[in-house]
Protein backbone atom coordinates (compact mmCIF):
# COMPACT_ATOMS: atom_id res chain seq x y z
CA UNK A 1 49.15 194.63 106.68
CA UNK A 2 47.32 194.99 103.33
CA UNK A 3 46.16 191.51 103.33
CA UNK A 4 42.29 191.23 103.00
CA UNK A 5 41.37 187.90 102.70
CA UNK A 6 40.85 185.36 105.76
CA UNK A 7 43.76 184.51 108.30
CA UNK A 8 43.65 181.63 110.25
CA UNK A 9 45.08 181.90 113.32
CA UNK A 10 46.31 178.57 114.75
CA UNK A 11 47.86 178.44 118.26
CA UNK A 12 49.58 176.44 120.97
CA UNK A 13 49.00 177.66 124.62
CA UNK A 14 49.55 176.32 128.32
CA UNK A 15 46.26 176.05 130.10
CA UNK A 16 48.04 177.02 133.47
CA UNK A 17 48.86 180.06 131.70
CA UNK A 18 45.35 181.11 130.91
CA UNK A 19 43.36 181.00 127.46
CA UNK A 20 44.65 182.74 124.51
CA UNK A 21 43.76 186.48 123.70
CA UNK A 22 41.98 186.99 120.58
CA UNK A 23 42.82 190.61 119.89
CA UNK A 24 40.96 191.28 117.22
CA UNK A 25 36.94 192.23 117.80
CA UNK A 26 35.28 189.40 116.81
CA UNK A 27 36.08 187.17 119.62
CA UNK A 28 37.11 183.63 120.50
CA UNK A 29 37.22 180.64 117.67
CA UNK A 30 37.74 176.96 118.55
CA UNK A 31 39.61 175.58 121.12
CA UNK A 32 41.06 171.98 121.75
CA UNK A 33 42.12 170.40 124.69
CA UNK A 34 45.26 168.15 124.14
CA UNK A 35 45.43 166.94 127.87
CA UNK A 36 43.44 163.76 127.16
CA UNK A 37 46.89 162.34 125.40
CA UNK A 38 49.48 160.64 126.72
CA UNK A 39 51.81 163.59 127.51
CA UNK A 40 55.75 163.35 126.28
CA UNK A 41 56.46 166.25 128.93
CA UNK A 42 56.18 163.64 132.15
CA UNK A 43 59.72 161.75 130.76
CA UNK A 44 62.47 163.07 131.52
CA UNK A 45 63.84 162.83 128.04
CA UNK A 46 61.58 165.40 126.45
CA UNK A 47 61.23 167.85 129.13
CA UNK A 48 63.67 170.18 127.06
CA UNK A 49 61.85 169.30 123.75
CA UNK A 50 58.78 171.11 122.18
CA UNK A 51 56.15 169.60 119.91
CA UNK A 52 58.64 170.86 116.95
CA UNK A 53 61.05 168.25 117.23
CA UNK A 54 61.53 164.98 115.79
CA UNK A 55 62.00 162.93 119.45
CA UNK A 56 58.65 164.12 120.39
CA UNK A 57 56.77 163.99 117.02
CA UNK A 58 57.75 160.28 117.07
CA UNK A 59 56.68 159.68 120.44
CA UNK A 60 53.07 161.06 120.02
CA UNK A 61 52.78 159.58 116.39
CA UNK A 62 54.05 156.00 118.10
CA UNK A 63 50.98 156.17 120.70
CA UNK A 64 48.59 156.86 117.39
CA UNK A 65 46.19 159.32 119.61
CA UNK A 66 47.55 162.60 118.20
CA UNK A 67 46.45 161.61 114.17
CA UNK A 68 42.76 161.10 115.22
CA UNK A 69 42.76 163.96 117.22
CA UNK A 70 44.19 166.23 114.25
CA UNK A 71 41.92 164.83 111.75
CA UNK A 72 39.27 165.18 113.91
CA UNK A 73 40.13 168.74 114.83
CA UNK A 74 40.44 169.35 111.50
CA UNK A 75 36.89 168.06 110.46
CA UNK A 76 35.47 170.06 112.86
CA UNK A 77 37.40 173.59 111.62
CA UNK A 78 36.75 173.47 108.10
CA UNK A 79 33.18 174.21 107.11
CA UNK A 80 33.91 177.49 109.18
CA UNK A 81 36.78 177.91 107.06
CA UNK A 82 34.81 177.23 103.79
CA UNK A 83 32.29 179.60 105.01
CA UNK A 84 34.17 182.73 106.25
CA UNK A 85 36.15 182.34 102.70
CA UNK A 86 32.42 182.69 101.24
CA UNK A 87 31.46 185.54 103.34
CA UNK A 88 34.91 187.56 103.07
CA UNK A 89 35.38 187.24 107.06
CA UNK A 90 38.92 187.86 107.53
CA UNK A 91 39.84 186.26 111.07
CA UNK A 92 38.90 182.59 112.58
CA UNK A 93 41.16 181.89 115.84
CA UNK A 94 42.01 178.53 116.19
CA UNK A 95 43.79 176.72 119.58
CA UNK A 96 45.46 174.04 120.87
CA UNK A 97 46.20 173.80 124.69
CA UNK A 98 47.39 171.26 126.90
CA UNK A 99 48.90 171.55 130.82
CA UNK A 100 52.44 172.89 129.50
CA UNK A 101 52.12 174.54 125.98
CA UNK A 102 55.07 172.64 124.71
CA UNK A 103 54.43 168.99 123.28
CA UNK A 104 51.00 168.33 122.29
CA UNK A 105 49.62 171.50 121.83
CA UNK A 106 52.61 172.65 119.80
CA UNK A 107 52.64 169.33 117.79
CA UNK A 108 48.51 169.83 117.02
CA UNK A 109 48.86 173.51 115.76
CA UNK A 110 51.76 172.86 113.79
CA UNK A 111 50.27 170.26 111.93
CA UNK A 112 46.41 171.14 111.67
CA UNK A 113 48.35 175.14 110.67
CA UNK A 114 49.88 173.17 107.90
CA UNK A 115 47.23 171.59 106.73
CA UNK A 116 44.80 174.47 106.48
CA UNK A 117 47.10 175.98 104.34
CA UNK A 118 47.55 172.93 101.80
CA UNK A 119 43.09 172.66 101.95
CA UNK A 120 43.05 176.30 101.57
CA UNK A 121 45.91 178.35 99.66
CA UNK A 122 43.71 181.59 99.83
CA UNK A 123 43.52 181.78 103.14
CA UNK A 124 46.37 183.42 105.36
CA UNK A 125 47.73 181.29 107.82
CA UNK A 126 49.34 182.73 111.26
CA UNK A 127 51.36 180.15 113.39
CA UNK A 128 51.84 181.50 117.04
CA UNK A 129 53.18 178.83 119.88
CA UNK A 130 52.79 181.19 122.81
CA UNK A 131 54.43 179.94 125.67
CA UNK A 132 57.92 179.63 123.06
CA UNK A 133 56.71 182.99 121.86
CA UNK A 134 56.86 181.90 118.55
CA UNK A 135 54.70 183.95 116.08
CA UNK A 136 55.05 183.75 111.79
CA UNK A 137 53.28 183.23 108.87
CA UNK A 138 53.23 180.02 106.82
């Protein structure tokens, strides 16, 4: 593409499935475990369900874990983001992974991908969910 400016990269991925490729040359980027929450994918009732939908958004914004781990994610990410916008950098990978790639990891990089592009409108932002091989720009 002709784009020149900074993409962010945000991700979901299945640990069981191996860490994300980052396949451009600068290499790696953050990564965030999402196994520490309380995972929607052990009930029966959202085994079919990804992170996307509104049965399982509800369930991980009911058990309050999932906001302090986006903020916090979020705090974390953005004085990179600040700085490779200074220094014209154009790619910062940034992933989400927890045991299935489907609930909390999904939920985490659509939201935190949402909100990096509300903090910062200059920046590209790509929104891949791996394991649902999902892959498009915001």
């Amino acid at each position: 593409s002709d784009f020149e400016g900074l993409t962010v990269t945000v991700q979901s991925f299945s640990y069981t499935k191996g860490l994300p490729e980052d396949s451009l040359s600068n290499g790696g980027g953050f990564v965030f475990d999402c196994r520490g929450m309380h995972n929607p994918g052990r009930y029966d009732e959202y085994k079919t369900l990804t992170g996307r939908d509104s049965a399982v958004i509800e369930f991980l914004e009911e058990c309050g874990e999932v906001q302090t781990f986006v903020d916090s994610a979020l705090n974390i990410i953005k004085p990179s983001i600040t700085t490779y916008l200074r220094r014209g950098f154009t790619s910062l990978m940034v992933s989400f992974g927890c045991t299935g790639g489907q609930h909390r990891s999904v939920y985490c990089a659509e939201h935190v991908a949402t909100l990096v592009k509300e903090i910062f409108p200059e920046a590209r932002v790509r929104l891949i969910h791996r394991e649902q091989n999902i892959d498009e720009l915001l």
